[in-house]
Structure formats: structure tokens, C-alpha cells
N, C-alpha and C. Protein backbone atom coordinates (compact mmCIF):
# COMPACT_ATOMS: atom_id res chain seq x y z
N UNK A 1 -7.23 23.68 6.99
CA UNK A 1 -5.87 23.37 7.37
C UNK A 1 -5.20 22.61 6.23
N UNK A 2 -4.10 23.03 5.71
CA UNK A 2 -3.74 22.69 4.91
C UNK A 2 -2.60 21.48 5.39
N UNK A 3 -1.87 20.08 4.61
CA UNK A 3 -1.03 19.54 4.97
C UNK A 3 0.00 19.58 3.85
N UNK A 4 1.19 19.40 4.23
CA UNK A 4 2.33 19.49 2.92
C UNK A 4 2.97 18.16 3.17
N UNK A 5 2.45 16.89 3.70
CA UNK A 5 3.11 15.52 4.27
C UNK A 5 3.79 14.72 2.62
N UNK A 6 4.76 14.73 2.57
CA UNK A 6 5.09 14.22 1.38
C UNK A 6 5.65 12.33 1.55
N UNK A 7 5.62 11.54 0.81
CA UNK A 7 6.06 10.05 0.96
C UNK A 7 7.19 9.82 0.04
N UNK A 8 8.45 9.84 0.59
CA UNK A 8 9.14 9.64 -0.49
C UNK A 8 9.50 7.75 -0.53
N UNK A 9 8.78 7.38 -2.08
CA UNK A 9 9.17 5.85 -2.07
C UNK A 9 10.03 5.50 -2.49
N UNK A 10 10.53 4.27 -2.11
CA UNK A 10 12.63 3.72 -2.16
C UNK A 10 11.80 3.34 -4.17
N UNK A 11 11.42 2.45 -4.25
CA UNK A 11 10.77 2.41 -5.70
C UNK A 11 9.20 2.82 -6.67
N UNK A 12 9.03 2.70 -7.76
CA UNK A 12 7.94 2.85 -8.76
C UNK A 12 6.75 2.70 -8.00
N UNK A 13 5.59 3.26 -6.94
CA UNK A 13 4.04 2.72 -6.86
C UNK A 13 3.49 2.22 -7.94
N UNK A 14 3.18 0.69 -7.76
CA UNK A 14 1.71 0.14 -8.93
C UNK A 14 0.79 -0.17 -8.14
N UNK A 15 0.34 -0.09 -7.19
CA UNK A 15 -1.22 0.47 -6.54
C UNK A 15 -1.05 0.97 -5.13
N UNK A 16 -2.27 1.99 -4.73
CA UNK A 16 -2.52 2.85 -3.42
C UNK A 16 -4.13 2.45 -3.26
N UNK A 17 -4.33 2.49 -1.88
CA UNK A 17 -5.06 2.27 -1.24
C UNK A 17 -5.39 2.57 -0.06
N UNK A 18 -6.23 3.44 0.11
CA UNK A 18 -6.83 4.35 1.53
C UNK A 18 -8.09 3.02 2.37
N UNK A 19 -7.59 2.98 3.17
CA UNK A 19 -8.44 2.28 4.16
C UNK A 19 -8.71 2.82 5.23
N UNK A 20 -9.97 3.82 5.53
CA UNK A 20 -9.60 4.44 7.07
C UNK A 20 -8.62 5.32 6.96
N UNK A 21 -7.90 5.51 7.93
CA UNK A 21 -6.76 6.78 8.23
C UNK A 21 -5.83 6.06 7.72
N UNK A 22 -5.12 4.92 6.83
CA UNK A 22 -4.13 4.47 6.29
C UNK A 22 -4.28 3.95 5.04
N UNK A 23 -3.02 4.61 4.60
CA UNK A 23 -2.42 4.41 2.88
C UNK A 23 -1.39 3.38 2.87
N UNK A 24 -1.97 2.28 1.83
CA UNK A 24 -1.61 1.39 1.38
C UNK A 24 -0.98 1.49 0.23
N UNK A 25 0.86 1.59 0.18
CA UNK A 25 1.12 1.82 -1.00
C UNK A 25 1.57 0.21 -1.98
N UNK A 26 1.54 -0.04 -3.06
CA UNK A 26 2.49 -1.40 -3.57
C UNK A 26 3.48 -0.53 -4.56
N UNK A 27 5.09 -1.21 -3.82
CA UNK A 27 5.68 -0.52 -4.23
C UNK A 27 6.16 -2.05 -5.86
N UNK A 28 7.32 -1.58 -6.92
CA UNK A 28 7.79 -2.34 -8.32
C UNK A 28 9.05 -2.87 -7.41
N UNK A 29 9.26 -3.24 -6.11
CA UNK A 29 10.17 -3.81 -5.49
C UNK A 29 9.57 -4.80 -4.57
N UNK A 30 8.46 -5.32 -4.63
CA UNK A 30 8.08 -6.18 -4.32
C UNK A 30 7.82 -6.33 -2.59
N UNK A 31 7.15 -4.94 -2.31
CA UNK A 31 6.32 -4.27 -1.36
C UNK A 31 5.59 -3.88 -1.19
N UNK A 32 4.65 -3.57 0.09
CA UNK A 32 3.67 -3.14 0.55
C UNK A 32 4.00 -2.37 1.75
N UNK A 33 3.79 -1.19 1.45
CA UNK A 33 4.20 -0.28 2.81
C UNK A 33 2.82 0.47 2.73
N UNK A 34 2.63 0.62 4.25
CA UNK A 34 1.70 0.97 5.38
C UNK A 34 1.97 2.64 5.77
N UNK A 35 1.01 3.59 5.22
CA UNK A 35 1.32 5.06 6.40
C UNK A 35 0.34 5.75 6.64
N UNK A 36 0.35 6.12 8.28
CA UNK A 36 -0.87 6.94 8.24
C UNK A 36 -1.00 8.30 7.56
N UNK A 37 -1.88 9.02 7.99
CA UNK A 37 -1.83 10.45 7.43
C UNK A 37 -0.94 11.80 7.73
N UNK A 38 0.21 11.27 8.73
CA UNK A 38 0.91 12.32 8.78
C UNK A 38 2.39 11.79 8.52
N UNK A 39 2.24 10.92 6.94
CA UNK A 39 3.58 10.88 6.21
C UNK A 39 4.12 9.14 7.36
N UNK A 40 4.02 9.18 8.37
CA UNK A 40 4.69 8.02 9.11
C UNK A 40 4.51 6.49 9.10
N UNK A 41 5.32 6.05 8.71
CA UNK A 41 5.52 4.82 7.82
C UNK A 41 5.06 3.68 9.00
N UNK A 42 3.90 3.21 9.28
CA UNK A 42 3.37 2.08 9.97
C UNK A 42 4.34 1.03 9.71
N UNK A 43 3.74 -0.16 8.56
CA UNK A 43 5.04 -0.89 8.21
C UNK A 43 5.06 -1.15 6.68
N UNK A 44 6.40 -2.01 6.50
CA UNK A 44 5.98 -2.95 5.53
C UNK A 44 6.62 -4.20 5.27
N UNK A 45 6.06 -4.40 4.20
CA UNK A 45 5.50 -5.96 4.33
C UNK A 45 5.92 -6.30 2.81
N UNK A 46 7.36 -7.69 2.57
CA UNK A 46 7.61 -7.77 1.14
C UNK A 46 6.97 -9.20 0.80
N UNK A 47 6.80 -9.16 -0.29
CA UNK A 47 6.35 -10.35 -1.26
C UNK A 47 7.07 -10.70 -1.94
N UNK A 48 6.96 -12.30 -2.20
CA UNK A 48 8.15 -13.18 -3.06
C UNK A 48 7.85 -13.22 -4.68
N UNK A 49 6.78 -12.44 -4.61
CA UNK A 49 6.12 -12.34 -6.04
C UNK A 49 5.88 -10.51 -6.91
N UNK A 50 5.90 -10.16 -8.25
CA UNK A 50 5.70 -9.13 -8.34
C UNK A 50 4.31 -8.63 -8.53
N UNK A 51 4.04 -7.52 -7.81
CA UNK A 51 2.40 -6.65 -7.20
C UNK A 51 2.04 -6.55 -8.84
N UNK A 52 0.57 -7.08 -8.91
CA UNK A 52 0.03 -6.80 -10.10
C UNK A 52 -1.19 -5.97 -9.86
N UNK A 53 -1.90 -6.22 -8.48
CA UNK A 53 -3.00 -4.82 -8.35
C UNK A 53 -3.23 -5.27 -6.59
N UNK A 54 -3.78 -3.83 -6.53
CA UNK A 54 -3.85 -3.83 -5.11
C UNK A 54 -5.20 -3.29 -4.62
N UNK A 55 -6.24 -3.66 -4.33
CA UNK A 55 -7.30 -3.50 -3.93
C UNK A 55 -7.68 -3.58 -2.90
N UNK A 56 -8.64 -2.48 -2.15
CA UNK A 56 -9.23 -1.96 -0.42
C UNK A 56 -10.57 -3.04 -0.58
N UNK A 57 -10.59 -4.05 0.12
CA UNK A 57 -12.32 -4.35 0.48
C UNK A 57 -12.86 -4.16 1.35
N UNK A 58 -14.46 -4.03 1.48
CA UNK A 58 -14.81 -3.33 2.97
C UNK A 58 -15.91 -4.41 3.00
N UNK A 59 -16.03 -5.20 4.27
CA UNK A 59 -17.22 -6.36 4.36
C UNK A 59 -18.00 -5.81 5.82
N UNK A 60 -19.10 -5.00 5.62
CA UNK A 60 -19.25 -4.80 6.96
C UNK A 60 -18.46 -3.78 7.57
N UNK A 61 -18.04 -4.21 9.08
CA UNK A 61 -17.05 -3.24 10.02
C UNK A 61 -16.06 -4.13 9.12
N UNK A 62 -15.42 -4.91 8.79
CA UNK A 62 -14.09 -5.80 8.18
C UNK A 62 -13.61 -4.98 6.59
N UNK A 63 -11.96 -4.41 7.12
CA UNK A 63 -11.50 -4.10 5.48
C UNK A 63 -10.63 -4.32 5.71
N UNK A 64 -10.05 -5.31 4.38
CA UNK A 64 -8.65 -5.80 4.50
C UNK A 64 -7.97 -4.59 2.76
N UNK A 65 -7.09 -5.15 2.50
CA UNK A 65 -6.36 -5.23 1.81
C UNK A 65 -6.21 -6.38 0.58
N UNK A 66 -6.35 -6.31 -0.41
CA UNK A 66 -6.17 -7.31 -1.06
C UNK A 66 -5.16 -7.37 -1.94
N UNK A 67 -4.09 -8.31 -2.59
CA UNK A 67 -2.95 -8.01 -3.38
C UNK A 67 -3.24 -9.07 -4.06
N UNK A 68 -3.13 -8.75 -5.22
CA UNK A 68 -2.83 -10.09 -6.80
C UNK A 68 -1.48 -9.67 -7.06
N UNK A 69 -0.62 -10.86 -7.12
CA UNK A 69 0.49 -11.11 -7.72
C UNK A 69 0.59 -11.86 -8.48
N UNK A 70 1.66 -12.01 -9.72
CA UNK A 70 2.54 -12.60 -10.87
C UNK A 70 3.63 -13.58 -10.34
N UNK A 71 3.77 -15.00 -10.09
CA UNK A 71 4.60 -15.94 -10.26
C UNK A 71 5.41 -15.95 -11.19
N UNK A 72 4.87 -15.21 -12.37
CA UNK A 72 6.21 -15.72 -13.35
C UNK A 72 7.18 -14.49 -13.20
N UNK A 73 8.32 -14.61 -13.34
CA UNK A 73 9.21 -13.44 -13.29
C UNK A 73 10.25 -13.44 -14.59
């Protein structure tokens, strides 16, 4: 089965991240948006800082999300 689900982002992705059935995008506007696999935008979530990397951890049953950000602007 093929899917053609496309994501169109408001800005630039600097990191993605699959956790489970959800994609973690960081958007160059100082976001984090949430979607499952059929394109539909869970949520998101902005930061007062700009996304420098975005990393999936898995501890066990426990996976978060992890974000490093830049203070200086």
C-alpha cells in the first residue's frame, strides 16, 4: 500500500524525529510540531530559543524527545 501523505512546513526543518507512529519535526521558526502518519498535525509546541538538534531517546518502554537550543540570537 502505497501513501502519498505530504507535510507542508510554515518554515526551514533542522531536525525530524520518528518516535513510534509520530514525527517530530523542528521547524528555523522556533518550533516543534507533532504528526502522526497520516500527514495530521498532533501539535505544536514553540521555543524562546533557536532549535540546534533534535534527538528521539528510548529508555526502556520511556521515549521522549530531546531538543538542544542556542540562547544567543
Amino acid at each position: 500500500m502505497e501513501s502519498n501523505n505530504v507535510i507542508d512546513l510554515e518554515a526551514k526543518a533542522c531536525g525530524i524525529v520518528k518516535l513510534d507512529r509520530t514525527l517530530y519535526v523542528a521547524s528555523m521558526d522556533r518550533t516543534i510540531h507533532a504528526y502522526n502518519f497520516r500527514g495530521i498535525k498532533v501539535f505544536s509546541l514553540p521555543v524562546k530559543a533557536n532549535i540546534v538538534c533534535l534527538e528521539g531517546l528510548e529508555f526502556g518502554k520511556s521515549k521522549q524527545v530531546k531538543v538542544s537550543s542556542n540562547k544567543f540570537q
